[in-house]
N, C-alpha and C. Protein backbone atom coordinates (compact mmCIF):
# COMPACT_ATOMS: atom_id res chain seq x y z
N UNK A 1 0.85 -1.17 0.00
CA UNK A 1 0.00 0.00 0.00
C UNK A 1 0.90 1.23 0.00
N UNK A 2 0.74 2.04 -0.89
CA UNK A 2 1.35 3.64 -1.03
C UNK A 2 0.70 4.56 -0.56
N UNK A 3 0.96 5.78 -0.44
CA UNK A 3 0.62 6.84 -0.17
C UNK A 3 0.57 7.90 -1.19
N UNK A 4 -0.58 8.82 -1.55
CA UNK A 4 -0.57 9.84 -2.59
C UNK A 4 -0.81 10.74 -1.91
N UNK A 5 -0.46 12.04 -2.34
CA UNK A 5 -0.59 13.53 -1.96
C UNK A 5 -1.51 14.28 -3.55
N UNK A 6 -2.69 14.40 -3.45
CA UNK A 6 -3.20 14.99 -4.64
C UNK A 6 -4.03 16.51 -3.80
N UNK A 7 -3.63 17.37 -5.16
CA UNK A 7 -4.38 18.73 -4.75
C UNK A 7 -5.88 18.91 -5.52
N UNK A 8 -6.53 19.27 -4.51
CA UNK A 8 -8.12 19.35 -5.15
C UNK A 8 -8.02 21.06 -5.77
N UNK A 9 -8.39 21.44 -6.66
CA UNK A 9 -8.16 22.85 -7.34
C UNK A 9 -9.80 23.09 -7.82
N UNK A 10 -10.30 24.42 -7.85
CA UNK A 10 -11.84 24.55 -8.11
C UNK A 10 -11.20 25.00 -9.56
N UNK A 11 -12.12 24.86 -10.57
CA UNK A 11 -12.06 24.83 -11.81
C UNK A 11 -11.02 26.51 -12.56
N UNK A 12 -11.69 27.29 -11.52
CA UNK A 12 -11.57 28.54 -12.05
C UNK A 12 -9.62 29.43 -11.44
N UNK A 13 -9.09 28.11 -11.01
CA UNK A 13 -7.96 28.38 -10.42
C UNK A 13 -7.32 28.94 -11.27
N UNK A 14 -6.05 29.28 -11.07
CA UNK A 14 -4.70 29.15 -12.09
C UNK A 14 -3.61 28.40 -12.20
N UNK A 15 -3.88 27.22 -12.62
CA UNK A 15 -3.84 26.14 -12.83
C UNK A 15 -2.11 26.45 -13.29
N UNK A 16 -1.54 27.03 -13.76
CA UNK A 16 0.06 27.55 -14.08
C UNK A 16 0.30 28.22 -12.78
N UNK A 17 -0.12 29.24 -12.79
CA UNK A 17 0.72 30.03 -11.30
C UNK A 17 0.38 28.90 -10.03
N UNK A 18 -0.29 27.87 -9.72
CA UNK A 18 -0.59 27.13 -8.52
C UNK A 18 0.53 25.96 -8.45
N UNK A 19 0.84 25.74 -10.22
CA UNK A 19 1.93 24.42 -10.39
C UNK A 19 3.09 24.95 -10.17
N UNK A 20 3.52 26.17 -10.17
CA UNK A 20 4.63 26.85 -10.20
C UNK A 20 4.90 27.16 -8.86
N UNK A 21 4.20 27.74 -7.94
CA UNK A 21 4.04 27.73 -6.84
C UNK A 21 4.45 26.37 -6.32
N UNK A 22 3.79 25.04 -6.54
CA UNK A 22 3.72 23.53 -5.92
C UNK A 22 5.44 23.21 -6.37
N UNK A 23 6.00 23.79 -7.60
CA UNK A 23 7.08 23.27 -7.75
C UNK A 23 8.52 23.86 -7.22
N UNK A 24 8.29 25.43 -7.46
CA UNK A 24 8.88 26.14 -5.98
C UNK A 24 8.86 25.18 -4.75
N UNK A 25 8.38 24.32 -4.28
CA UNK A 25 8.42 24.11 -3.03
C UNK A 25 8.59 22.83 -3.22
N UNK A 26 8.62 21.94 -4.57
CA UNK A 26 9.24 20.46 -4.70
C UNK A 26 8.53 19.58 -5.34
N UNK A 27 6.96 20.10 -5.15
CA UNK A 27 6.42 19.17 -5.56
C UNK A 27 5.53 19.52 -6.68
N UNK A 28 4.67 18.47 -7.37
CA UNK A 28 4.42 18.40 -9.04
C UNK A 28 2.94 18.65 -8.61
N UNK A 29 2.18 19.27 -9.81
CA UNK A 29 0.88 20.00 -10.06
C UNK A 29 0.33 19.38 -11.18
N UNK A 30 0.11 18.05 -11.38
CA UNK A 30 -0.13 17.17 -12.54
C UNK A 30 -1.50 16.58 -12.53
N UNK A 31 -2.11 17.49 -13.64
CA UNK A 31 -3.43 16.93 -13.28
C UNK A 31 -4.09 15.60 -14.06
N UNK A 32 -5.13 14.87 -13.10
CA UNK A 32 -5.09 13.20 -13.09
C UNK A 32 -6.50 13.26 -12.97
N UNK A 33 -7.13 11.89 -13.79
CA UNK A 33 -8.09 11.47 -13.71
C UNK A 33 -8.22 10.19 -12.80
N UNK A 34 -8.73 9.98 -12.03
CA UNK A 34 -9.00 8.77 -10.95
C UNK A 34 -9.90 8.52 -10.70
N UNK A 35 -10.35 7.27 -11.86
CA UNK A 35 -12.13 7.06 -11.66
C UNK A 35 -12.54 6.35 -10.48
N UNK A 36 -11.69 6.47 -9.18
CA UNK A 36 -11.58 5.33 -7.91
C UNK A 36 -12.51 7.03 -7.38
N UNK A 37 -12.03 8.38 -7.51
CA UNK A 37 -12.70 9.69 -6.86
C UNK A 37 -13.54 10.04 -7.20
N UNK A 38 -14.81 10.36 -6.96
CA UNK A 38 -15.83 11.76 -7.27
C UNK A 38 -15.70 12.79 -6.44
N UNK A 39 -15.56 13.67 -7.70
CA UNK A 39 -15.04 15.38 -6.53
C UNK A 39 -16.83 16.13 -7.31
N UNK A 40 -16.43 17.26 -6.24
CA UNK A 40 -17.85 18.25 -6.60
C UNK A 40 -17.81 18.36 -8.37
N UNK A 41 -18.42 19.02 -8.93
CA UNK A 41 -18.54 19.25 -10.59
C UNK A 41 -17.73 20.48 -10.62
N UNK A 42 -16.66 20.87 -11.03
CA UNK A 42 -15.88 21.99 -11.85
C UNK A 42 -14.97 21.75 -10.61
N UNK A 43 -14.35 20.92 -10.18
CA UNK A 43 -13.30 20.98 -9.73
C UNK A 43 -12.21 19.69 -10.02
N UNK A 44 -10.99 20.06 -10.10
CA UNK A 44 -9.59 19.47 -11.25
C UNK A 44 -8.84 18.92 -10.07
N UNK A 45 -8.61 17.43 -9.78
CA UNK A 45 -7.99 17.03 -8.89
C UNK A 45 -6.07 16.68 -10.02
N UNK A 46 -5.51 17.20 -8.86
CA UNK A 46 -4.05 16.80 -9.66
C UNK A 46 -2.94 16.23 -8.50
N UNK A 47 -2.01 15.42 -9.27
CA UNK A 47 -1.16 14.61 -7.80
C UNK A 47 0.23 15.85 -7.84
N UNK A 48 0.24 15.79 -6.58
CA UNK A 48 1.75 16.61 -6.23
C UNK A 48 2.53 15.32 -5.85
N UNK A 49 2.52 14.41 -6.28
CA UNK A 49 3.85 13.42 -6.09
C UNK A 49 4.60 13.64 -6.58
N UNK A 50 5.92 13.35 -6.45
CA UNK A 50 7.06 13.31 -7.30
C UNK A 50 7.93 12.01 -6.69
N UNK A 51 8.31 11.67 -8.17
CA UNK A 51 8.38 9.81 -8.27
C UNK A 51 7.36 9.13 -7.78
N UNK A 52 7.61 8.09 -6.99
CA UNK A 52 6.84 6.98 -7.58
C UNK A 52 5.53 7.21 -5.84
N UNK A 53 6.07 7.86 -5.02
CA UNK A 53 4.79 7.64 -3.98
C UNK A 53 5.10 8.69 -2.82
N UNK A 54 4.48 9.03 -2.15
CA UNK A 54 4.79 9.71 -1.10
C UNK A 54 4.50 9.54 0.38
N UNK A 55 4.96 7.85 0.32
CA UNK A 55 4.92 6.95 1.54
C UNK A 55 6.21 7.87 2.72
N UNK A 56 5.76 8.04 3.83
CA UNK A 56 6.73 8.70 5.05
C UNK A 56 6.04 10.06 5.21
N UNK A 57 5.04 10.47 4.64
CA UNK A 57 5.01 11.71 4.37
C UNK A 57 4.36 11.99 6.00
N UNK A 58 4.66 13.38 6.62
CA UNK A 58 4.08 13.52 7.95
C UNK A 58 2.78 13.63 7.91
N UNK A 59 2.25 14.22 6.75
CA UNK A 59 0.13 14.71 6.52
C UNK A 59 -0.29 13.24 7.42
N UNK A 60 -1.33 13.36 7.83
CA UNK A 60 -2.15 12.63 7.90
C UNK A 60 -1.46 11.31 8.89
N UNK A 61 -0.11 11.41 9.60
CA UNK A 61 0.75 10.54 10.17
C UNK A 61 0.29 10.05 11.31
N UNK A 62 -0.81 10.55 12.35
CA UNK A 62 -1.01 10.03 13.10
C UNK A 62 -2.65 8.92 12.98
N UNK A 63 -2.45 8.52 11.99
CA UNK A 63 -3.85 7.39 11.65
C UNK A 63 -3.70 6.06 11.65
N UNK A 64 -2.94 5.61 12.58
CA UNK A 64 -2.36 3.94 12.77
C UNK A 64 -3.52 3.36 12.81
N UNK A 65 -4.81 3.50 13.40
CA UNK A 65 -5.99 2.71 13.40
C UNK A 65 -6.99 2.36 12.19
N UNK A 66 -6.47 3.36 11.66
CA UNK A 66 -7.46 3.56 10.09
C UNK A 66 -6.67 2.78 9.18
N UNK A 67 -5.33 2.73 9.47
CA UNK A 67 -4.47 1.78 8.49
C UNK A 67 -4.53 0.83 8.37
N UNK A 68 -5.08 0.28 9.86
CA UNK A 68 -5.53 -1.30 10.21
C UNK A 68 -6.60 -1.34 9.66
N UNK A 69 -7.58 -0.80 9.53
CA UNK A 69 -8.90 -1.44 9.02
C UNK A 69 -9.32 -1.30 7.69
N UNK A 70 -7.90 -0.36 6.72
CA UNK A 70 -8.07 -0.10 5.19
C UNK A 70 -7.14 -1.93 5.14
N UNK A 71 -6.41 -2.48 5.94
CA UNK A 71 -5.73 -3.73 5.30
C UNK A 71 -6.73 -4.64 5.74
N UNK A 72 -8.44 -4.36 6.40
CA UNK A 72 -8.68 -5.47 7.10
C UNK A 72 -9.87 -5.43 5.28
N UNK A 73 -9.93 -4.34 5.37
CA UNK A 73 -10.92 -3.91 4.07
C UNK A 73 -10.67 -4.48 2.91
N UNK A 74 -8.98 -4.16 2.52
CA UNK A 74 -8.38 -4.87 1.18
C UNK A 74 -8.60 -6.37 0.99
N UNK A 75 -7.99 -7.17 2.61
CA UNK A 75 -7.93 -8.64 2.39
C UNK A 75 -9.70 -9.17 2.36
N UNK A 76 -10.53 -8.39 2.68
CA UNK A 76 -12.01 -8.77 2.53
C UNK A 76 -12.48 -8.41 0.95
N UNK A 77 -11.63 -7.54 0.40
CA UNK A 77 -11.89 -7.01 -1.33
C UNK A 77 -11.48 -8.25 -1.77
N UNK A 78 -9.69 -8.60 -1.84
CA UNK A 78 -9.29 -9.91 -2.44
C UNK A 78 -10.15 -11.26 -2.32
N UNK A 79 -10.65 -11.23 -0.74
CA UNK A 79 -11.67 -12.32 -0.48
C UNK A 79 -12.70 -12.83 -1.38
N UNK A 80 -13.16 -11.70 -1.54
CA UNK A 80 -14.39 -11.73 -2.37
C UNK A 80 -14.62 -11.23 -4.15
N UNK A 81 -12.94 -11.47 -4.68
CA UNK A 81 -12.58 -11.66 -5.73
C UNK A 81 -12.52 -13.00 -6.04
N UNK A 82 -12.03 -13.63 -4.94
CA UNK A 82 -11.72 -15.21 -5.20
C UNK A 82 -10.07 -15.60 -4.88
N UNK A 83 -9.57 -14.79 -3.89
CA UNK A 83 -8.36 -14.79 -4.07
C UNK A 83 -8.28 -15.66 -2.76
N UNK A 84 -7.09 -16.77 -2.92
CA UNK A 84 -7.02 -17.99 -2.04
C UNK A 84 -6.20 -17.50 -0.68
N UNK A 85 -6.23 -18.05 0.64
CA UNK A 85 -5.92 -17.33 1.46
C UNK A 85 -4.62 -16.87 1.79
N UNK A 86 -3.90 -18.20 0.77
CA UNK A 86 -2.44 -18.56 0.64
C UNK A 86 -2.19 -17.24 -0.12
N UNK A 87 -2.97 -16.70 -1.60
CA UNK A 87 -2.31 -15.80 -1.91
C UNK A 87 -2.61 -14.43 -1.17
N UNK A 88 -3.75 -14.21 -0.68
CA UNK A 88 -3.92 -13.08 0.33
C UNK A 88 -2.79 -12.73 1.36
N UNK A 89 -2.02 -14.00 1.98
CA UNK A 89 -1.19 -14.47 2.84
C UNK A 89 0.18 -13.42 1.88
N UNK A 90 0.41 -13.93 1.13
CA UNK A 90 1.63 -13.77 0.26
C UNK A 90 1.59 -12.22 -0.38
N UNK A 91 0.22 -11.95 -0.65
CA UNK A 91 0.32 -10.35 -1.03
C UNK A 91 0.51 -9.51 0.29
N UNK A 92 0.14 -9.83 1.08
CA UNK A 92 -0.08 -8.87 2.48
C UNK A 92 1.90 -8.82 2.59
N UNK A 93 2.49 -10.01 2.60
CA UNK A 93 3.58 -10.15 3.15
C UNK A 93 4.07 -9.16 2.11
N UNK A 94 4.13 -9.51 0.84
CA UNK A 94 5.06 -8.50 -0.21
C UNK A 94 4.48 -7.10 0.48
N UNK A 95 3.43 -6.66 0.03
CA UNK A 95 2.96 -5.11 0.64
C UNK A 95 3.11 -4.77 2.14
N UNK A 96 3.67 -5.71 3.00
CA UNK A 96 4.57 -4.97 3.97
C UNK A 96 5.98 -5.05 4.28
N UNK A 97 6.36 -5.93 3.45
CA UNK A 97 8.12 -5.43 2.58
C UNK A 97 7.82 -4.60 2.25
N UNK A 98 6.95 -4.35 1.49
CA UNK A 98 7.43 -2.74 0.57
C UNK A 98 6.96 -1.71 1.26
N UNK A 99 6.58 -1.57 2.14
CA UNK A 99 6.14 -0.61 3.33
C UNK A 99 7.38 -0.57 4.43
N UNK A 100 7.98 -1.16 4.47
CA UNK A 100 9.16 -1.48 5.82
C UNK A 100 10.69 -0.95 4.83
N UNK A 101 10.62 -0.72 3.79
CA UNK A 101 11.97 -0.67 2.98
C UNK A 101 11.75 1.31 3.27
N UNK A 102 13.11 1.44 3.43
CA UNK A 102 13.31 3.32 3.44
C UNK A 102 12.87 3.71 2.29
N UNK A 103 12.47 5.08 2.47
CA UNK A 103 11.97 5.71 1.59
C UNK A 103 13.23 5.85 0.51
N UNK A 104 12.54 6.11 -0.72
CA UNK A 104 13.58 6.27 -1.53
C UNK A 104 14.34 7.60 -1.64
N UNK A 105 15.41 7.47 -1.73
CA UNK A 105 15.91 9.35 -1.46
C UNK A 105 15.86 9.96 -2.38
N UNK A 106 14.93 10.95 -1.46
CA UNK A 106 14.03 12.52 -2.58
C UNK A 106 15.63 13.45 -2.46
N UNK A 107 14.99 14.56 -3.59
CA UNK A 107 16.42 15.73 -3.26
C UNK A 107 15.84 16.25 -2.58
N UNK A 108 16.82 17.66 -1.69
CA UNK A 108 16.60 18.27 -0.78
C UNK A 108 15.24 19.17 -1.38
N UNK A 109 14.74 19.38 -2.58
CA UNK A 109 13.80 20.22 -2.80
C UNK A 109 12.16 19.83 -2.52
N UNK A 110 11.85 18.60 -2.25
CA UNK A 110 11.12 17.95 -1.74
C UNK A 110 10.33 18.42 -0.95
N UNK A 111 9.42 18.67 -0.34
CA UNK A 111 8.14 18.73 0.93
C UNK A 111 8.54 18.15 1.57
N UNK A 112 8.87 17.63 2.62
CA UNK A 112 8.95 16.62 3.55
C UNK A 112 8.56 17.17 5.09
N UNK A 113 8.36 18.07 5.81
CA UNK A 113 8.31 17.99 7.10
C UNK A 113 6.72 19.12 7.08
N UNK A 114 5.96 19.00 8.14
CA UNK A 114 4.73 19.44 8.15
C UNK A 114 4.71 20.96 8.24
N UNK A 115 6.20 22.16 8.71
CA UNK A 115 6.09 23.38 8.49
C UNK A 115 6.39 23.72 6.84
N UNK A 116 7.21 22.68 6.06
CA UNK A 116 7.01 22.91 4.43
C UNK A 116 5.84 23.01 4.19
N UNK A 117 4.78 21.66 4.20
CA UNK A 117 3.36 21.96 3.99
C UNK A 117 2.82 23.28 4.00
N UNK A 118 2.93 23.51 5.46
CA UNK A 118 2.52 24.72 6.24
C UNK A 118 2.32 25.96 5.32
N UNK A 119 3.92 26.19 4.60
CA UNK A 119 4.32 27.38 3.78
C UNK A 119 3.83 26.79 2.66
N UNK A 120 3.62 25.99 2.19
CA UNK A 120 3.21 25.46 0.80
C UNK A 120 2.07 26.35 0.48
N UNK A 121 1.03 25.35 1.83
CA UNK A 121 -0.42 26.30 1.65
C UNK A 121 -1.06 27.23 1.43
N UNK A 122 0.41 28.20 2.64
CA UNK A 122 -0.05 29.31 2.34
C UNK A 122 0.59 30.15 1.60
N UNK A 123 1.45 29.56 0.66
CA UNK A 123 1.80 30.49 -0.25
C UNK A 123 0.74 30.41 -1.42
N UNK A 124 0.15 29.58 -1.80
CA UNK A 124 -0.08 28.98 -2.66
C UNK A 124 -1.74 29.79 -2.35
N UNK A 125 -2.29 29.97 -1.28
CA UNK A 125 -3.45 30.53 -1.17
C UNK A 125 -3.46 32.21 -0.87
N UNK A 126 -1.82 32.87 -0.44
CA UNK A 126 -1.45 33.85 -0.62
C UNK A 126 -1.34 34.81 -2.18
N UNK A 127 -1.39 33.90 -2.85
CA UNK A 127 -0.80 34.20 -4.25
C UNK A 127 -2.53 34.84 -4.92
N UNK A 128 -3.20 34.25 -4.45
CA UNK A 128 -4.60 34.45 -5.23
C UNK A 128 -4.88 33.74 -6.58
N UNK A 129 -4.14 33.03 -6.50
CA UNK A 129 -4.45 31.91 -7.77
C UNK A 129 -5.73 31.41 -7.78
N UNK A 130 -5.97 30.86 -6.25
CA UNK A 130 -7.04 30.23 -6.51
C UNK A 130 -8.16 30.65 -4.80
N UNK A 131 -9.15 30.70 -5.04
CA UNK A 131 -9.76 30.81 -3.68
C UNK A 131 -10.04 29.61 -2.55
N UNK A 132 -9.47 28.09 -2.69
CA UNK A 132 -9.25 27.55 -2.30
C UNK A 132 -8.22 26.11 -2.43
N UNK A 133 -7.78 25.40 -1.43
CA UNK A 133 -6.49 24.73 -2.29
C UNK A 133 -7.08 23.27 -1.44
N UNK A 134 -7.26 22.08 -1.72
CA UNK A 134 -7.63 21.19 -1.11
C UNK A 134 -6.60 20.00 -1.30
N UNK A 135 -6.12 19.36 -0.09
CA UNK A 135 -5.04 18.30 0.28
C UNK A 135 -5.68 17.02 0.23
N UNK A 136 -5.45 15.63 -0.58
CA UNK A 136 -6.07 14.69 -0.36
C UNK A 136 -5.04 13.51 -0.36
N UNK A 137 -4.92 12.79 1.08
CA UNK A 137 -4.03 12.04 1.59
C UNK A 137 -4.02 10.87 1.01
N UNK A 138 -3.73 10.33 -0.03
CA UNK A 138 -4.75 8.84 -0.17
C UNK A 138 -3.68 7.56 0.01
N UNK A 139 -4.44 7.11 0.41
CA UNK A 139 -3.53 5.34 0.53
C UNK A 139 -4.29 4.74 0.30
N UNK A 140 -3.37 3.66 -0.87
CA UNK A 140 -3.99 2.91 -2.23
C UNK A 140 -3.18 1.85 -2.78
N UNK A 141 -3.40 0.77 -2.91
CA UNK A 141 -3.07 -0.19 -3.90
C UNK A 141 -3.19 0.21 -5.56
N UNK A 142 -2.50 0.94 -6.00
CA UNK A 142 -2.47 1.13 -7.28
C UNK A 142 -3.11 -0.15 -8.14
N UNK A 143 -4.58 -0.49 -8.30
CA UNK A 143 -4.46 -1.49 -9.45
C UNK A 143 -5.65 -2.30 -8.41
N UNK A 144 -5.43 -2.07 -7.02
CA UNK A 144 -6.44 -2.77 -6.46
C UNK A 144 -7.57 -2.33 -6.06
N UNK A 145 -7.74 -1.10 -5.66
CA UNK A 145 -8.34 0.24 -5.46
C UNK A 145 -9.85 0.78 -6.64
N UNK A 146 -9.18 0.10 -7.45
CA UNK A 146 -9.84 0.56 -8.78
C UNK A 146 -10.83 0.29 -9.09
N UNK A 147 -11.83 -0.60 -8.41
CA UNK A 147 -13.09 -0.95 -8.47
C UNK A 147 -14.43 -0.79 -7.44
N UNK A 148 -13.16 0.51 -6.64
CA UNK A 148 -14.56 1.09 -5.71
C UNK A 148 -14.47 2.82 -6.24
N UNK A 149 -16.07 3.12 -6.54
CA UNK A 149 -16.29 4.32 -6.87
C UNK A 149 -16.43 5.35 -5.25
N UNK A 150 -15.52 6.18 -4.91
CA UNK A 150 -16.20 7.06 -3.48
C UNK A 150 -16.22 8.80 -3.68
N UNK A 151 -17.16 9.39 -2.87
CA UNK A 151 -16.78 10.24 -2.65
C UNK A 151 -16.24 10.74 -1.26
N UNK A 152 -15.12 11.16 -1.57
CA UNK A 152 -14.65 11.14 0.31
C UNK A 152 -15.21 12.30 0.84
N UNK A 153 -14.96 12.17 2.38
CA UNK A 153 -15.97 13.52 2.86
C UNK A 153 -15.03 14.66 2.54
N UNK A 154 -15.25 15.72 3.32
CA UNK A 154 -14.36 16.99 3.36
C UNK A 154 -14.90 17.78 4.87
N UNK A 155 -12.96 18.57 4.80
CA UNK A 155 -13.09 19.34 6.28
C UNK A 155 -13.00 20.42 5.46
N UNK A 156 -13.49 21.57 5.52
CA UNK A 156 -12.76 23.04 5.42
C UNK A 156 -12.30 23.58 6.69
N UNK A 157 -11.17 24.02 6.13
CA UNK A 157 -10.16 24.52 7.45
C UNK A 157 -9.50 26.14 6.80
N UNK A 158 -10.20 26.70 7.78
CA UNK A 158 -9.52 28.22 7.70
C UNK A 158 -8.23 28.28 7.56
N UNK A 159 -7.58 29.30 6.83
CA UNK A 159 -6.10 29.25 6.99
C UNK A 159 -5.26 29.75 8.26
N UNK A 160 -6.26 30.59 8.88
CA UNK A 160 -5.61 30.82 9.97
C UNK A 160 -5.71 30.15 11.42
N UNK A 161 -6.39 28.79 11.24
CA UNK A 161 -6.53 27.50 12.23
C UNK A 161 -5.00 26.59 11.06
N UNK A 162 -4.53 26.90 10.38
CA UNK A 162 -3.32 26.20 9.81
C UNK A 162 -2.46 25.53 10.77
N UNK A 163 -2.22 24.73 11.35
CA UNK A 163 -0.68 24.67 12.49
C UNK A 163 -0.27 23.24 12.12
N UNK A 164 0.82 22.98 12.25
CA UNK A 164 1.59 21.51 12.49
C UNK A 164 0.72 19.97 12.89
N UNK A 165 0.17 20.49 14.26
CA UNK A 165 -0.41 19.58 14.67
C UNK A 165 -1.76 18.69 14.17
N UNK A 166 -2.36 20.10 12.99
CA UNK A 166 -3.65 19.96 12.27
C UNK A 166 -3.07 19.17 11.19
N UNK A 167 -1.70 19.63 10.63
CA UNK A 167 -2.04 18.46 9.36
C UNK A 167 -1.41 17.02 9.59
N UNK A 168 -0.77 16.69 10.98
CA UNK A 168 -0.12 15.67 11.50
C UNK A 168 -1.78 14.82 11.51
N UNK A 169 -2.91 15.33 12.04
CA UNK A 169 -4.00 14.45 12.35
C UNK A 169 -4.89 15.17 10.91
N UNK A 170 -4.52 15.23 10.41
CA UNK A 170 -5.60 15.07 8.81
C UNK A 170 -5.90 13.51 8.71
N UNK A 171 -7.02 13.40 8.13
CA UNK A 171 -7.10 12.30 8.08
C UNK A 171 -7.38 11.69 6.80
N UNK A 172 -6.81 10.40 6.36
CA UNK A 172 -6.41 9.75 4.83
C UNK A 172 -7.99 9.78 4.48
N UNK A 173 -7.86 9.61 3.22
CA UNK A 173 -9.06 9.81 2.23
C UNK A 173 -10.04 10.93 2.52
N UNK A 174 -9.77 12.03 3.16
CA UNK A 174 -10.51 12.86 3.50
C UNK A 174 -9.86 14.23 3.00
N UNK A 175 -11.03 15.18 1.77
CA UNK A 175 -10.25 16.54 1.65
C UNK A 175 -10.56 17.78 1.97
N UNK A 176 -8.89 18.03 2.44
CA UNK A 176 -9.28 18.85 3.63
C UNK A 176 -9.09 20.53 2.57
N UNK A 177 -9.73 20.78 2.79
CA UNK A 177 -10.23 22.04 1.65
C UNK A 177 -9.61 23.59 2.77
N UNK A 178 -8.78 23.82 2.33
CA UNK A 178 -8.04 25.68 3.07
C UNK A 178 -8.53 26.51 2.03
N UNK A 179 -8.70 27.38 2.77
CA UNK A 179 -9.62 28.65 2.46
C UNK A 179 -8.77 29.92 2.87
N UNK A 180 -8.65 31.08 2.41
CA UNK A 180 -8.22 32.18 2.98
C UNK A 180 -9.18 32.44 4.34
């Protein structure tokens, strides 16, 4: 299981000055179709990943309980594909090798600690590009994922309730929508 960082953008953004902004600070403004999401109508979801995942990331870091019950969720998806317990057994094991291996090393231009975020946000909602900028944490089986349609809920969070501790407890699949 990986981790994605995608930005929710309302249609009428500026979709150049917001990527430019995201890349100033490391990360990519690439906009993606993901028929696994339904977002509101006129709004452009795009991933700020760069390479292949953005597993370690601090957003959303304190959700150990929810992690348990998205792997209790997956092996009940495979279940009821037809998948034998032996291989359920054997995928779980590979997908927590690949969860236990270090992150792969980003360059120093990267996002990585929750006061980058912090400045991300609010530069990015400073700028007036757009009147709101929305963070969506997702953890996903690339490939396994793909046959549930959701819409996740949403928090709006003032920018000036912004702090460390708020985006440490964001919570995965949920977008959290900043506002000036």
């Amino acid at each position: 299981m990986c981790t994605f960082i995608h930005a929710v953008l309302p249609a009428h953004a500026d979709l150049a000055a917001v990527s430019s902004i995201l890349q100033a600070h490391g990360r990519a403004c690439t906009p993606i179709v993901n028929a696994g999401l339904r977002l509101n109508a006129g709004e452009l979801l795009c991933s700020t990943t760069v390479g292949h995942c953005d597993c370690g990331t601090p957003l959303a870091s304190s959700q150990g309980a929810i992690a348990d019950e998205k792997e209790a969720q997956w092996r009940d998806r495979m279940r009821r594909k037809g998948w034998s317990p032996a291989r359920i057994a054997r995928a779980d094991l590979q997908r927590r090798a690949a969860a236990e291996r270090p992150a792969t090393t980003r360059t120093s231009d990267v996002v990585t600690s929750l006061s980058e975020w912090r400045t991300l946000i609010e530069a990015v909602l400073q700028s007036r590009a757009t009147t709101s900028f929305g963070v969506l944490v997702e953890s996903s089986d690339r490939g396994h994922d793909q046959d549930v349609v959701r819409t996740p809920d949403r928090e709006c969070v003032r920018l000036a309730s912004l702090d460390d501790a708020m985006l440490e407890s964001m919570r995965q699949d949920v977008i959290h929508e900043f506002r000036r």
